[in-house]
Protein backbone atom coordinates (compact mmCIF):
# COMPACT_ATOMS: atom_id res chain seq x y z
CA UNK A 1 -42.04 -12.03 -1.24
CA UNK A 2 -39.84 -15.32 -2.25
CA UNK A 3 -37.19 -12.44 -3.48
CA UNK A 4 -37.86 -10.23 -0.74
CA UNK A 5 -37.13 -13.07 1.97
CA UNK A 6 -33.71 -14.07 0.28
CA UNK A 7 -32.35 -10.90 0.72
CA UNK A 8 -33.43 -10.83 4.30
CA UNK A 9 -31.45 -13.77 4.56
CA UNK A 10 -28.57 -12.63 3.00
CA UNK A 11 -28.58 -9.54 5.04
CA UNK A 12 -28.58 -11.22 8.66
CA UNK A 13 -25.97 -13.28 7.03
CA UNK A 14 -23.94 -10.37 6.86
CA UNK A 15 -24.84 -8.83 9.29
CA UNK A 16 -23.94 -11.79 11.75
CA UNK A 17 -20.53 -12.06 10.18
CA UNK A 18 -19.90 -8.56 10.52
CA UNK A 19 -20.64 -8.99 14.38
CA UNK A 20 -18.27 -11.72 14.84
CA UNK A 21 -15.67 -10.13 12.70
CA UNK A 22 -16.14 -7.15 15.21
CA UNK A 23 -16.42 -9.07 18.57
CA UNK A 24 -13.33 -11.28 17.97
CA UNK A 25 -11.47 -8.37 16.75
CA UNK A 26 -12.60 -6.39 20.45
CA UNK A 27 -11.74 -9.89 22.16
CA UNK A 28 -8.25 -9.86 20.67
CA UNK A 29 -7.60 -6.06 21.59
CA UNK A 30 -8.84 -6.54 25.29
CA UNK A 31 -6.70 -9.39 25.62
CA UNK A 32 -3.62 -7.91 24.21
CA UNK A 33 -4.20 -4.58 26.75
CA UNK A 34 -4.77 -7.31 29.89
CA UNK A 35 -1.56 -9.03 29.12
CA UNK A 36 0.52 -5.86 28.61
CA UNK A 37 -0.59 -4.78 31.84
């Protein structure tokens, strides 16, 4: 379980970085199409 409960954490780790890589990268796209317009 000790094992098992690492890897959980490493995963939402991940995952969570993943997310924020994603959402900034969105943020900076919307922002560049609102100033171009």
């Amino acid at each position: 379980m000790f094992l098992f409960q690492g890897n959980i954490k490493k995963i939402m780790a991940w995952y969570l970085t993943l997310n924020v890589r994603y959402w900034s990268e969105a943020c900076i796209l919307t922002h560049r199409g609102a100033s171009r317009t």
